[in-house]
PDB file of N, CA and C in Angstrom:
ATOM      1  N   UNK A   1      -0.830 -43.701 142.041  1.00  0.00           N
ATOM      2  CA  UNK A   1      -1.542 -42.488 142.334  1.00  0.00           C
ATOM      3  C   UNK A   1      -1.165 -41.378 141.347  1.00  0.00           C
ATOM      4  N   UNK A   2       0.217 -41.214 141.265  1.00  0.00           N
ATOM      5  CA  UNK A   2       0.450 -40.382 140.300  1.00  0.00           C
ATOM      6  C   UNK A   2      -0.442 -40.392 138.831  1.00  0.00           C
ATOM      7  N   UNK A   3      -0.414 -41.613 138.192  1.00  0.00           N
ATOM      8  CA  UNK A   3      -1.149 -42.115 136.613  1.00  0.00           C
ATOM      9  C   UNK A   3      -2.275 -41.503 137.033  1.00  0.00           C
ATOM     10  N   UNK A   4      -3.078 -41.447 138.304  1.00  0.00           N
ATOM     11  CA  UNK A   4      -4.562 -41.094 138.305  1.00  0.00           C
ATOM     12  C   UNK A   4      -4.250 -39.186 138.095  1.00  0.00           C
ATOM     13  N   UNK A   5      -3.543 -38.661 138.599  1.00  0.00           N
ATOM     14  CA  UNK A   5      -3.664 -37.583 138.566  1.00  0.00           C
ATOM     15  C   UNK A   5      -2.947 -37.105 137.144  1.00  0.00           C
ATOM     16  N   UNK A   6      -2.092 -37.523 136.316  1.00  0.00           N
ATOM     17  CA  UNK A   6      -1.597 -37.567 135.118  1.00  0.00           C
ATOM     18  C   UNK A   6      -3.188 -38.097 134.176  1.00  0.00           C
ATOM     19  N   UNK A   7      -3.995 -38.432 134.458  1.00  0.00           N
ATOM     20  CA  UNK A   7      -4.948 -39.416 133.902  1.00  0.00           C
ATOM     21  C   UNK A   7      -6.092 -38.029 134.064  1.00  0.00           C
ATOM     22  N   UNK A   8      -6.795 -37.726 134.983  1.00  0.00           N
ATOM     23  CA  UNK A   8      -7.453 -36.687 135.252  1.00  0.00           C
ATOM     24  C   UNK A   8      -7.142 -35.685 134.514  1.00  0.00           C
ATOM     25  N   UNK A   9      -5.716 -35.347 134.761  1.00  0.00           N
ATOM     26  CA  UNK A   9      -5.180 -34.199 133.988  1.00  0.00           C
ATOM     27  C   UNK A   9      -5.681 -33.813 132.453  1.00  0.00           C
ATOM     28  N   UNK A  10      -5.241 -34.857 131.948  1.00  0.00           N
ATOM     29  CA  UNK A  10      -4.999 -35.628 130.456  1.00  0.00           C
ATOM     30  C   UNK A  10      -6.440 -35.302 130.109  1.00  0.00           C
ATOM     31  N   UNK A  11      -7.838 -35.864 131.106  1.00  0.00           N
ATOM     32  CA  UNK A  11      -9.155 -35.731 130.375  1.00  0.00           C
ATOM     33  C   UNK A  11      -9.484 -34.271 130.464  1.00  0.00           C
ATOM     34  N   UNK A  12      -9.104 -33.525 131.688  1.00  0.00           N
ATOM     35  CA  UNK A  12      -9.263 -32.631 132.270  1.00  0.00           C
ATOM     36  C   UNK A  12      -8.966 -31.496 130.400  1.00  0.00           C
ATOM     37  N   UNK A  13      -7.499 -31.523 130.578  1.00  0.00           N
ATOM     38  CA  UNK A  13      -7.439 -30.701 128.796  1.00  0.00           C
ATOM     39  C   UNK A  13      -8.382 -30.987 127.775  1.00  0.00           C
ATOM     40  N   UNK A  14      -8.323 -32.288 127.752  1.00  0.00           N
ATOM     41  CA  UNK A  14      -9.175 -32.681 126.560  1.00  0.00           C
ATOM     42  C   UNK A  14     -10.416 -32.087 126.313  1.00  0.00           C
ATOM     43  N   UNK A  15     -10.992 -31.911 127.483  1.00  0.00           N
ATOM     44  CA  UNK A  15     -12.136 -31.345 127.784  1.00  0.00           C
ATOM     45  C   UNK A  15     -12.270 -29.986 127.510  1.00  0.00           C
ATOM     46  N   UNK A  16     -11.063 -29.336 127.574  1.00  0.00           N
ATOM     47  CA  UNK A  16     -11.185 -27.687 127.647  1.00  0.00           C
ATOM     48  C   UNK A  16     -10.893 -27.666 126.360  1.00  0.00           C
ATOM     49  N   UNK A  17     -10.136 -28.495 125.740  1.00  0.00           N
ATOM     50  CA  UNK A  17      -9.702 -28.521 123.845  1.00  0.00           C
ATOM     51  C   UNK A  17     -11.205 -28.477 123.370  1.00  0.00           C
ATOM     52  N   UNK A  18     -12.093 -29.393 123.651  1.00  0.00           N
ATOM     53  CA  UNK A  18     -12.956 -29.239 123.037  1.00  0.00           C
ATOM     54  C   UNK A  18     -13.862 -27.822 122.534  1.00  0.00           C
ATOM     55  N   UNK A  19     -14.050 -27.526 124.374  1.00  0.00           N
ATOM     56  CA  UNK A  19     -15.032 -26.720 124.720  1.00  0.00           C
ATOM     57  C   UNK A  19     -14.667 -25.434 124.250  1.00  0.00           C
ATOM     58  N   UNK A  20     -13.184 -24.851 123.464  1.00  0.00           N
ATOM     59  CA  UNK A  20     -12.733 -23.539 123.272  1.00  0.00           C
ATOM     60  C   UNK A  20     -12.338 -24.151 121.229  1.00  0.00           C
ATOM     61  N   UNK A  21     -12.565 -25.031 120.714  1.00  0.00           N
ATOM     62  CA  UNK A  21     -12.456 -25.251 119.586  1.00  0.00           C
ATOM     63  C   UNK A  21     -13.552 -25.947 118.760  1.00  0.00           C
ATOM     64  N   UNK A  22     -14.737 -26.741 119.685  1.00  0.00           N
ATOM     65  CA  UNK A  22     -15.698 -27.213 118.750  1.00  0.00           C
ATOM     66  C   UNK A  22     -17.121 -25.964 119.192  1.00  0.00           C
ATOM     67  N   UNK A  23     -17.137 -26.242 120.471  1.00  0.00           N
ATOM     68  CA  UNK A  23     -18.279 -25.831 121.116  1.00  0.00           C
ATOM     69  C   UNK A  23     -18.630 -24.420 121.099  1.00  0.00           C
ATOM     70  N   UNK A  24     -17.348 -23.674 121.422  1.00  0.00           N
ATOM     71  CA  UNK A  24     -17.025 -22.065 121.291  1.00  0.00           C
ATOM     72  C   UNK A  24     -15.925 -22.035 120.555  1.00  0.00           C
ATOM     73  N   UNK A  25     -15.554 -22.126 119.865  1.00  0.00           N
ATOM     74  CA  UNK A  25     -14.085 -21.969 118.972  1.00  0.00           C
ATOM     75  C   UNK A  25     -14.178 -19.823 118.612  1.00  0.00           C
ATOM     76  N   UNK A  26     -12.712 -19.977 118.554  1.00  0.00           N
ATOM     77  CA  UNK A  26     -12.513 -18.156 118.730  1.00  0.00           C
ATOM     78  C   UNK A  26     -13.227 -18.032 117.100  1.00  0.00           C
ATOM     79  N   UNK A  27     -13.753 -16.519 117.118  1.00  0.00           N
ATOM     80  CA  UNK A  27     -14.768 -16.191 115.764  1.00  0.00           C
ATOM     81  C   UNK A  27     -13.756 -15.063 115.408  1.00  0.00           C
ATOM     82  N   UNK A  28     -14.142 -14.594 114.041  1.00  0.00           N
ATOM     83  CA  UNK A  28     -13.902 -13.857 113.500  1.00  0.00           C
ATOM     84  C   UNK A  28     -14.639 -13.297 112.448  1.00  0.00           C
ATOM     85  N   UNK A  29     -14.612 -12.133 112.720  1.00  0.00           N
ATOM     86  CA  UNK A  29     -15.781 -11.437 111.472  1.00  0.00           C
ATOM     87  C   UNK A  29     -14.992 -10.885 109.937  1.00  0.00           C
ATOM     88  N   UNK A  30     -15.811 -11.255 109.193  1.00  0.00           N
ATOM     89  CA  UNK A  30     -15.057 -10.617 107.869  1.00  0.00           C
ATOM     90  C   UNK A  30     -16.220 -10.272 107.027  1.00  0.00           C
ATOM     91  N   UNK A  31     -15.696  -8.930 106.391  1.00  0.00           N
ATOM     92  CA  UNK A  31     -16.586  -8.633 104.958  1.00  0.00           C
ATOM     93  C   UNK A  31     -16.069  -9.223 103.961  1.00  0.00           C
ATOM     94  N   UNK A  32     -17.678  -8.849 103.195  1.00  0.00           N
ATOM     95  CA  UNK A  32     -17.849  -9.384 101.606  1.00  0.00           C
ATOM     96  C   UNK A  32     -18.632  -8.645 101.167  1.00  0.00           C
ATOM     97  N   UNK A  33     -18.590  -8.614  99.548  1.00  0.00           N
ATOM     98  CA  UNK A  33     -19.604  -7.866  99.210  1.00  0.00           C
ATOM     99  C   UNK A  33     -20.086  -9.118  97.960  1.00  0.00           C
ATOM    100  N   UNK A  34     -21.213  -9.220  97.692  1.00  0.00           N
ATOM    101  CA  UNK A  34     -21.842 -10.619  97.210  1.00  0.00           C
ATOM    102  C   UNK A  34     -21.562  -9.903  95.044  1.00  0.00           C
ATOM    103  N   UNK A  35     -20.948 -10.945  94.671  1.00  0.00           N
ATOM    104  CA  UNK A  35     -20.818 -11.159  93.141  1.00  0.00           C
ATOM    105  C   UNK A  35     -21.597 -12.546  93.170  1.00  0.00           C
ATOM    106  N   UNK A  36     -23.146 -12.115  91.710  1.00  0.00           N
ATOM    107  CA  UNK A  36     -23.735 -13.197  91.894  1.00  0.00           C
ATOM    108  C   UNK A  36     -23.296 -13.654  90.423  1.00  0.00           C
ATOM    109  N   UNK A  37     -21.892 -13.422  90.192  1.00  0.00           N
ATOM    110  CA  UNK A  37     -21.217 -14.272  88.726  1.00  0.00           C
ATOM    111  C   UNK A  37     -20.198 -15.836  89.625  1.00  0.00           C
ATOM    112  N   UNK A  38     -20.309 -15.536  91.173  1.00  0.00           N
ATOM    113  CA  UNK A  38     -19.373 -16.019  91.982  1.00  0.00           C
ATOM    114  C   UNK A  38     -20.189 -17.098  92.629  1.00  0.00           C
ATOM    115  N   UNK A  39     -21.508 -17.488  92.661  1.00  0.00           N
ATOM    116  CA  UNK A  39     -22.066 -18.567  92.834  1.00  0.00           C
ATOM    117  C   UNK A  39     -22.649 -20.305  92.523  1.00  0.00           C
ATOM    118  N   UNK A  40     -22.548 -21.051  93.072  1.00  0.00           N
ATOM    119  CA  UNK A  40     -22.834 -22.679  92.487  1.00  0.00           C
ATOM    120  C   UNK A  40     -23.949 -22.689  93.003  1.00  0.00           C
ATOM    121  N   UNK A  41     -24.541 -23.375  92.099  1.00  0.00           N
ATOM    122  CA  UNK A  41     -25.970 -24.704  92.622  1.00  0.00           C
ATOM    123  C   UNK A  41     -25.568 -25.750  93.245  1.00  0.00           C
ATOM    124  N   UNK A  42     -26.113 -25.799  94.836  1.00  0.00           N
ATOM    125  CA  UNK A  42     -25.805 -26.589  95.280  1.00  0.00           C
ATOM    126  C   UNK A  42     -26.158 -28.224  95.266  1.00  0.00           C
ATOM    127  N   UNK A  43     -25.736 -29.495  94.642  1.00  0.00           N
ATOM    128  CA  UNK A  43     -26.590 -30.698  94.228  1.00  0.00           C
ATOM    129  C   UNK A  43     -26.493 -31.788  95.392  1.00  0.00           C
ATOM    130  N   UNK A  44     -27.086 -32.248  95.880  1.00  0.00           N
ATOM    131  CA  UNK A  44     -26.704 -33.566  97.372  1.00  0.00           C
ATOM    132  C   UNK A  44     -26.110 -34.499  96.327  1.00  0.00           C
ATOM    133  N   UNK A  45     -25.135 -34.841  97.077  1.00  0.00           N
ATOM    134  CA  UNK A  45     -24.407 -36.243  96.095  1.00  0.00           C
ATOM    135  C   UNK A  45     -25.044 -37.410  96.613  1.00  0.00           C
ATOM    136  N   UNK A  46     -26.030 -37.534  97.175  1.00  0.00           N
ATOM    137  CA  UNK A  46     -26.476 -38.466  98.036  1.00  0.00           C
ATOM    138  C   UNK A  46     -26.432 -39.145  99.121  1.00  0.00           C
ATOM    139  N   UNK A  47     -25.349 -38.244  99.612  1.00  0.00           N
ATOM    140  CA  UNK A  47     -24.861 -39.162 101.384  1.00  0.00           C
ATOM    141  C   UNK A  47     -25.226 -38.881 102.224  1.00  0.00           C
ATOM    142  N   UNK A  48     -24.997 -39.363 102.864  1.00  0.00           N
ATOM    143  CA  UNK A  48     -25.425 -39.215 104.226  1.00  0.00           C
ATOM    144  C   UNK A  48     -25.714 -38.114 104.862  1.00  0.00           C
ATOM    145  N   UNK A  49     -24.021 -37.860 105.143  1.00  0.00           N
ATOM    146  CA  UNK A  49     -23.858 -36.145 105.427  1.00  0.00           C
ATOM    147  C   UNK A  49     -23.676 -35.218 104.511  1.00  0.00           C
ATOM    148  N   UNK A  50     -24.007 -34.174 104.684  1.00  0.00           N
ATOM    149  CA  UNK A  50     -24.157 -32.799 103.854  1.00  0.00           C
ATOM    150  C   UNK A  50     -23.363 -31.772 104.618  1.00  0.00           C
ATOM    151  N   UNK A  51     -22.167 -31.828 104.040  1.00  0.00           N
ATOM    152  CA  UNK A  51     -21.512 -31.199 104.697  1.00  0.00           C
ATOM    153  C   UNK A  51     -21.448 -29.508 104.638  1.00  0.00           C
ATOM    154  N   UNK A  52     -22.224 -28.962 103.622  1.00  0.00           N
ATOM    155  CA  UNK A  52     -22.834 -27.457 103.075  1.00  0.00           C
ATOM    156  C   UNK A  52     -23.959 -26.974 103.749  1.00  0.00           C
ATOM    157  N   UNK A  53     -24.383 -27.967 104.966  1.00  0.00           N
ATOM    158  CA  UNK A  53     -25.914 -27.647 105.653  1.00  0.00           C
ATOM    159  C   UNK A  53     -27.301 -27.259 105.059  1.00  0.00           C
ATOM    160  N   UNK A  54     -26.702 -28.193 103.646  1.00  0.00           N
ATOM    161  CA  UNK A  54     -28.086 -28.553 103.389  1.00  0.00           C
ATOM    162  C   UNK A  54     -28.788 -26.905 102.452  1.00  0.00           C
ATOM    163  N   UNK A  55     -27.565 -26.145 101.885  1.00  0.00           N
ATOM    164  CA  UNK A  55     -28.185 -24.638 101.076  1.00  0.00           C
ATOM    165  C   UNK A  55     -28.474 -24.854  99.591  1.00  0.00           C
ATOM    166  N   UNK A  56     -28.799 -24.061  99.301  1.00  0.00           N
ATOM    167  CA  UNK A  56     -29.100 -24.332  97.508  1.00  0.00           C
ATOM    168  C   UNK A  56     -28.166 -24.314  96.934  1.00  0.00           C
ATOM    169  N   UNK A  57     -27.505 -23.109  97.552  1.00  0.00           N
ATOM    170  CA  UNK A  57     -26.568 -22.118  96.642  1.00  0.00           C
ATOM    171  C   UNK A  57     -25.210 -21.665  97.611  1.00  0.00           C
ATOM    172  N   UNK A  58     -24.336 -21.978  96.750  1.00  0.00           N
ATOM    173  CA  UNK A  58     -22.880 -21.776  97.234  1.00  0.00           C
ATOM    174  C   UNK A  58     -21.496 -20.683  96.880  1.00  0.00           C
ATOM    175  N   UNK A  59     -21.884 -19.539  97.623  1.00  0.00           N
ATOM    176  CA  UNK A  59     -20.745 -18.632  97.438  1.00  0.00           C
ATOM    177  C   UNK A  59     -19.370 -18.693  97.493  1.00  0.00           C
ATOM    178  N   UNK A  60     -18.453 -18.392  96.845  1.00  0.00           N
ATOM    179  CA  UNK A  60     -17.135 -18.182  97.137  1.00  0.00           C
ATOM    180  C   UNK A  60     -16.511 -16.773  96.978  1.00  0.00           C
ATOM    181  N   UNK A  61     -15.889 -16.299  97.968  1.00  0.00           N
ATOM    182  CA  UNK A  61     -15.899 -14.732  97.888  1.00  0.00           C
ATOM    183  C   UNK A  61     -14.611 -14.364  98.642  1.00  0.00           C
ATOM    184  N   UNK A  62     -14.135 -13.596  98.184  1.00  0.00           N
ATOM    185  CA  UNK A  62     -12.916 -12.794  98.843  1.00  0.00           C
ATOM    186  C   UNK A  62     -13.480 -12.154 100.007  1.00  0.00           C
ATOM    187  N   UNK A  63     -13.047 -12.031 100.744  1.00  0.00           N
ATOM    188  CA  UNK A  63     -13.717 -11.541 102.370  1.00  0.00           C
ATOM    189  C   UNK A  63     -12.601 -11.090 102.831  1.00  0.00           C
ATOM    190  N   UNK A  64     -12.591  -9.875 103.924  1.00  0.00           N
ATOM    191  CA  UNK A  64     -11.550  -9.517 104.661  1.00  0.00           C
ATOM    192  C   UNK A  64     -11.735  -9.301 105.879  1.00  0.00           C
ATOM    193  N   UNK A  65     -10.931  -9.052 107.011  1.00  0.00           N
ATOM    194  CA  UNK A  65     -11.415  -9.284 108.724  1.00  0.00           C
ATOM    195  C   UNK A  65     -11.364  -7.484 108.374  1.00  0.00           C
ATOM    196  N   UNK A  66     -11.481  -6.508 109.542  1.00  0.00           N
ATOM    197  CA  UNK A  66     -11.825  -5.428 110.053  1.00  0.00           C
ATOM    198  C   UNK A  66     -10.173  -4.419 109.460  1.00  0.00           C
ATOM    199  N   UNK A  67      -9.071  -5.613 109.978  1.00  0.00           N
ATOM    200  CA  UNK A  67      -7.642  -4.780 109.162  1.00  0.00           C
ATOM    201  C   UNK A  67      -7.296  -5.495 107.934  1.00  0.00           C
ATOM    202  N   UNK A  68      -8.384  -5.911 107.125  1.00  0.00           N
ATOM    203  CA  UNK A  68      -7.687  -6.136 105.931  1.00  0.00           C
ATOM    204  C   UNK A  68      -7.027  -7.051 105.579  1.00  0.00           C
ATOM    205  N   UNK A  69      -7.316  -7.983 106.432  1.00  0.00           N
ATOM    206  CA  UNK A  69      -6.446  -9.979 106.396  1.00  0.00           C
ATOM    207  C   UNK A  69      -7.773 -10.328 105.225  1.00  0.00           C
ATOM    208  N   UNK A  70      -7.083 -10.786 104.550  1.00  0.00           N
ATOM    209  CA  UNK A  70      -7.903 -10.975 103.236  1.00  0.00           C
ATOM    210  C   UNK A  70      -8.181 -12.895 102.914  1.00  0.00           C
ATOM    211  N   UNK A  71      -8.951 -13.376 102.870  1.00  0.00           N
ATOM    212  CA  UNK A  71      -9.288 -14.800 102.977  1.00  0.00           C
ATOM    213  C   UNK A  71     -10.514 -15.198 101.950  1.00  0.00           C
ATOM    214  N   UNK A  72     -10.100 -16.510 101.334  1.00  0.00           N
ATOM    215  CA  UNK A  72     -11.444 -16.708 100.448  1.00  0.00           C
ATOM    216  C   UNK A  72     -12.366 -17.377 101.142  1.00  0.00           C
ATOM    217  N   UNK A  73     -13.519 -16.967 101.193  1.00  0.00           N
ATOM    218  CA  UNK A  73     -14.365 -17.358 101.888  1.00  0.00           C
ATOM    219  C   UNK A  73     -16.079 -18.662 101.162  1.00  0.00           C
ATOM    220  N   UNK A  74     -16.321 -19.951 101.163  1.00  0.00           N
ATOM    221  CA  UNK A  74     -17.239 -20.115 101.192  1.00  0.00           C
ATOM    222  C   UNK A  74     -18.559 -20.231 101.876  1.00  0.00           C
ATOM    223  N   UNK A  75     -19.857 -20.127 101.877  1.00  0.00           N
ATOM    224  CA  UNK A  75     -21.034 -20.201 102.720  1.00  0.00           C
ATOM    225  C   UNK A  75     -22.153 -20.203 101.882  1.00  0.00           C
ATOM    226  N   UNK A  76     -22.975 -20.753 102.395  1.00  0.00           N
ATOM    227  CA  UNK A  76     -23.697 -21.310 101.859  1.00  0.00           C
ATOM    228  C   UNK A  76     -25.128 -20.223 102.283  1.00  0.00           C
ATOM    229  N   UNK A  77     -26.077 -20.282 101.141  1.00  0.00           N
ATOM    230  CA  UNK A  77     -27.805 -19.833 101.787  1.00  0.00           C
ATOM    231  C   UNK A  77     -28.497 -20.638 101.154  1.00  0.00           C
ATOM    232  N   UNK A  78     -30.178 -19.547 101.145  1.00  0.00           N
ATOM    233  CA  UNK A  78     -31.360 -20.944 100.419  1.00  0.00           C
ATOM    234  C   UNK A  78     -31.566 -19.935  99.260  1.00  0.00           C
ATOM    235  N   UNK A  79     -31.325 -19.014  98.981  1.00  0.00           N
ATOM    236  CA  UNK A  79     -31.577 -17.618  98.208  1.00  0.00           C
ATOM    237  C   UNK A  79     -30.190 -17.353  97.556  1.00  0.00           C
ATOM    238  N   UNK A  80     -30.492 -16.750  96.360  1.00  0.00           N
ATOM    239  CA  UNK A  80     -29.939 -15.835  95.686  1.00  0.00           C
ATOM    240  C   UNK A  80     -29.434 -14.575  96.320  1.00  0.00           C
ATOM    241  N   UNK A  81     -28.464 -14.053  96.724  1.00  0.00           N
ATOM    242  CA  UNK A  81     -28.306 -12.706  97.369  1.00  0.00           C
ATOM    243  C   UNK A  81     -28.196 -11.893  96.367  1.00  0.00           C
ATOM    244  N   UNK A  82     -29.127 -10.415  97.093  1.00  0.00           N
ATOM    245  CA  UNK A  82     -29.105  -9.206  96.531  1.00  0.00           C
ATOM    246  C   UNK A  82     -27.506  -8.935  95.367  1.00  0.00           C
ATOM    247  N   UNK A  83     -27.484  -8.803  94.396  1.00  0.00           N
ATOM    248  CA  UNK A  83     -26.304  -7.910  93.585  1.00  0.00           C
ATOM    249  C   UNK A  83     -25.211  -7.424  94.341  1.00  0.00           C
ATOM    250  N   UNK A  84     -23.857  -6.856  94.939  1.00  0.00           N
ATOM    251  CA  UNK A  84     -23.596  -5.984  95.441  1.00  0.00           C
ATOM    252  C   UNK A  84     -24.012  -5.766  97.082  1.00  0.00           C
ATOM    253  N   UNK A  85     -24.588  -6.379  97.356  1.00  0.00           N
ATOM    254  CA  UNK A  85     -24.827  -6.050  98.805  1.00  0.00           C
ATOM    255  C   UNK A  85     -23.313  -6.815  99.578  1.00  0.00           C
ATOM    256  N   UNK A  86     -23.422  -5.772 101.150  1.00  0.00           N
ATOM    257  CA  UNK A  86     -22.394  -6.205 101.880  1.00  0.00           C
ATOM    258  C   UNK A  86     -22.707  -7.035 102.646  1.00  0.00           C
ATOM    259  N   UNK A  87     -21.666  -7.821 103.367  1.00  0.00           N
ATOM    260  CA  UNK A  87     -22.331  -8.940 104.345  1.00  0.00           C
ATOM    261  C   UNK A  87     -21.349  -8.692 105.290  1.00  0.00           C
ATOM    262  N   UNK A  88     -21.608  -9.026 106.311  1.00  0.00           N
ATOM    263  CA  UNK A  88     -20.571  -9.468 107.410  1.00  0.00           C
ATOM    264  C   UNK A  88     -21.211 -10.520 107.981  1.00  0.00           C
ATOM    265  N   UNK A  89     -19.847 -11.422 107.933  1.00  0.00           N
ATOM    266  CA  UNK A  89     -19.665 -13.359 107.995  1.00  0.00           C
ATOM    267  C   UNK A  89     -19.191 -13.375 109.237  1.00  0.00           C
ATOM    268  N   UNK A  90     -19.747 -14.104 110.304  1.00  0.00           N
ATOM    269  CA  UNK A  90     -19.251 -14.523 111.241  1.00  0.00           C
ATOM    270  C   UNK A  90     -18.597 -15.736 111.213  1.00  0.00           C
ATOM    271  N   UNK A  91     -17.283 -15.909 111.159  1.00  0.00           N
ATOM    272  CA  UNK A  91     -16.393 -17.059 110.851  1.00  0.00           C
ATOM    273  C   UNK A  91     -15.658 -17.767 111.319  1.00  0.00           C
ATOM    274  N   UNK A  92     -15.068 -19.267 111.887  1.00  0.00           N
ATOM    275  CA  UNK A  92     -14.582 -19.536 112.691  1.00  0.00           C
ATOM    276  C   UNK A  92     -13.824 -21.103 111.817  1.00  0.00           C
ATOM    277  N   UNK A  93     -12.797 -21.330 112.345  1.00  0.00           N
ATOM    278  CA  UNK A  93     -11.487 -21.917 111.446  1.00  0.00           C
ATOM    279  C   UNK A  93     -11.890 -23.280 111.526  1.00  0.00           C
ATOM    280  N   UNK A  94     -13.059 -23.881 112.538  1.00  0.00           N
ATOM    281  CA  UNK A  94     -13.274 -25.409 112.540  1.00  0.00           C
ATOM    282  C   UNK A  94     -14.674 -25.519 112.184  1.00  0.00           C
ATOM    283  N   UNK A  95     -15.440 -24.448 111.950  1.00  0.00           N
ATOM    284  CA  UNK A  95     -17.095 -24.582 111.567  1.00  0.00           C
ATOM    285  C   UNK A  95     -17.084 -23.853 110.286  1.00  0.00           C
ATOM    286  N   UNK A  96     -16.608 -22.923 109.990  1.00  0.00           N
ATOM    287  CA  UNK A  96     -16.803 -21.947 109.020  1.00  0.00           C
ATOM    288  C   UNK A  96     -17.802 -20.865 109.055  1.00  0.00           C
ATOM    289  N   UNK A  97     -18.819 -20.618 108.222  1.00  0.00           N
ATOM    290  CA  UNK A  97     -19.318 -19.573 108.442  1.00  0.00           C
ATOM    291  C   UNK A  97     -20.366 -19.564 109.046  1.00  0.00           C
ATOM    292  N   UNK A  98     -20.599 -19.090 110.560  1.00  0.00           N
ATOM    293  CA  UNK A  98     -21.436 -19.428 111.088  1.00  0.00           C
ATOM    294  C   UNK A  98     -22.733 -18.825 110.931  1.00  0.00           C
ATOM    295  N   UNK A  99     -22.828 -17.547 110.643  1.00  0.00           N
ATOM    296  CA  UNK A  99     -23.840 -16.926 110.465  1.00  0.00           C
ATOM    297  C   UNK A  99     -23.485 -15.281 109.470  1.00  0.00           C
ATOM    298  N   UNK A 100     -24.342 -14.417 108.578  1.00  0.00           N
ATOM    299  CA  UNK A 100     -23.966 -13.811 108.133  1.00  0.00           C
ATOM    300  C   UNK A 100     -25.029 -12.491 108.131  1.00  0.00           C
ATOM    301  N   UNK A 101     -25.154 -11.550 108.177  1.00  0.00           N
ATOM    302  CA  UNK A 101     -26.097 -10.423 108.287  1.00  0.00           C
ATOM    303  C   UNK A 101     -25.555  -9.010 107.044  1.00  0.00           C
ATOM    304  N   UNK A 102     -26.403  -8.657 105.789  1.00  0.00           N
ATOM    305  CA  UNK A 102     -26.489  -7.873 105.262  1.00  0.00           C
ATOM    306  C   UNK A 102     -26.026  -6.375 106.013  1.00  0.00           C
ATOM    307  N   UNK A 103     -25.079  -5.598 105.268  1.00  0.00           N
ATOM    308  CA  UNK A 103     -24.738  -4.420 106.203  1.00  0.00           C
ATOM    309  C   UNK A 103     -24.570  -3.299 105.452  1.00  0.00           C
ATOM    310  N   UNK A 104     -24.730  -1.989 105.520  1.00  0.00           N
ATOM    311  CA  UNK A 104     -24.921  -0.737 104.646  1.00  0.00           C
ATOM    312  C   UNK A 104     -23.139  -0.274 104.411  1.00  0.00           C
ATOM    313  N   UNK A 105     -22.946   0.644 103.422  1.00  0.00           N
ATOM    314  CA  UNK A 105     -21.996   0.920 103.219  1.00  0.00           C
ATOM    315  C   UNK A 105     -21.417   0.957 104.303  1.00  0.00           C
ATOM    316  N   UNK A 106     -21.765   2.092 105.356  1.00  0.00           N
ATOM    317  CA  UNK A 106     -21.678   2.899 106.162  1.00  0.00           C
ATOM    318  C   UNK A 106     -21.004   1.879 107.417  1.00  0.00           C
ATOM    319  N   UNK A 107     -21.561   0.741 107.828  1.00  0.00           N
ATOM    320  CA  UNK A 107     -21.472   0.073 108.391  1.00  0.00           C
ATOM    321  C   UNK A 107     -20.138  -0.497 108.169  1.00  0.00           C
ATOM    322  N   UNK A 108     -19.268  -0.997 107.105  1.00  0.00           N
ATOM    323  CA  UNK A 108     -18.206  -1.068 106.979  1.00  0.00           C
ATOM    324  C   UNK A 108     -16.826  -0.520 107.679  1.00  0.00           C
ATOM    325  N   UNK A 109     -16.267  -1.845 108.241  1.00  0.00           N
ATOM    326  CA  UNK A 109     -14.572  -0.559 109.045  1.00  0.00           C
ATOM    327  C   UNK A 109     -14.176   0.437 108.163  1.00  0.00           C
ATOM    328  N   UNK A 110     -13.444   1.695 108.256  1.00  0.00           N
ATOM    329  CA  UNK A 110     -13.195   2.442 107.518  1.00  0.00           C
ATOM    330  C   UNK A 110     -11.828   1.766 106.472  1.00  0.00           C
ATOM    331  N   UNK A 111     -11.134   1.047 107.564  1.00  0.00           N
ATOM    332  CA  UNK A 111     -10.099   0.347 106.813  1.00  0.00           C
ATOM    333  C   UNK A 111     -10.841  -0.259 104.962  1.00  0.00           C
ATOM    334  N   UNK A 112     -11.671  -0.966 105.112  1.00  0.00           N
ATOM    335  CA  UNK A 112     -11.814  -1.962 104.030  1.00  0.00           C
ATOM    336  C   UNK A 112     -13.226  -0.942 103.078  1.00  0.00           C
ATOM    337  N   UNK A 113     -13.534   0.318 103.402  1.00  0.00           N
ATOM    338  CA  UNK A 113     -14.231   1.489 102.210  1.00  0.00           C
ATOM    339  C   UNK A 113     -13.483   1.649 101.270  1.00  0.00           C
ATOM    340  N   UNK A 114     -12.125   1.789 101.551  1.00  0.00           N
ATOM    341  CA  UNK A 114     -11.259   1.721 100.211  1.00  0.00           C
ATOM    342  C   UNK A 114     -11.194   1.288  99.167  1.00  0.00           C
ATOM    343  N   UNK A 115     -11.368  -0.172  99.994  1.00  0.00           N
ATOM    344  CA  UNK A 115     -11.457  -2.036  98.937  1.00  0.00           C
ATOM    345  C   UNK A 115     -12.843  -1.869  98.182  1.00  0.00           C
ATOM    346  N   UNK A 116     -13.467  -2.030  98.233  1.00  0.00           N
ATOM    347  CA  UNK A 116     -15.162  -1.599  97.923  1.00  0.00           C
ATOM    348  C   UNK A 116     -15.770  -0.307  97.523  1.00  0.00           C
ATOM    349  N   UNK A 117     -15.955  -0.742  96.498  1.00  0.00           N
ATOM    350  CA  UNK A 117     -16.792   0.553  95.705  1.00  0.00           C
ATOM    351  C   UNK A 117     -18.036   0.632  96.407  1.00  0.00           C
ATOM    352  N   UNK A 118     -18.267   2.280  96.886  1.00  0.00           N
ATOM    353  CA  UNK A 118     -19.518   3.150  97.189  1.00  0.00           C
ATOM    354  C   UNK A 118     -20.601   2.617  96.295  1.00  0.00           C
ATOM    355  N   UNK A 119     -21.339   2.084  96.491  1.00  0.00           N
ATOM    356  CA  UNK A 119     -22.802   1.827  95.421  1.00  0.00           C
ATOM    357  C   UNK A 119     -23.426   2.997  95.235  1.00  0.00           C
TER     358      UNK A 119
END
């Protein structure tokens, strides 16, 4: 009886591991501001999986969270991004970048106006 409840237990976590690391895993937002000297063409090597979701074009960018934790960041689009524009990356440590939305100076934490030149 015990193994069953050690056994339950056991799936019981497993289950919540999942559901707080694949399904909902904790996010984090970080800026960027887009350098288009900082981009690849993206080519399918032919497999199966595509592990870039399938974008043209592949950024790599210094990004920082809201206090300034500073991280290199890749993500992928189907477009060329604007020159200089800001982004904020919604980001998470087992998916990566989940989604990203263009943002005005202004919009920036005050912390990271410093880091970034005023356009």
């Amino acid at each position: 009886m015990k193994k069953i409840f050690i056994g339950i237990g056991t799936a019981i976590a497993v289950l919540i591991a999942l559901w707080v690391f694949v399904i909902n895993p904790p996010r984090t937002d970080y800026y960027t501001q887009i350098d288009n000297l900082k981009y690849k063409e993206n080519h399918s090597d032919g497999g199966v999986v595509d592990l870039t979701g399938g974008m043209e074009y592949l950024y790599t960018l210094k990004s920082y969270t809201p206090h300034g934790k500073e991280k290199e960041i890749t993500f992928g689009t189907n477009k060329i991004l604007k020159d200089k524009a800001f982004l904020k990356l919604e980001y998470t440590a087992t998916r990566g970048v989940l989604s990203w939305c263009e943002v005005g100076w202004e919009e920036l934490p005050e912390s990271l106006q410093s880091i970034y030149q005023k356009p």
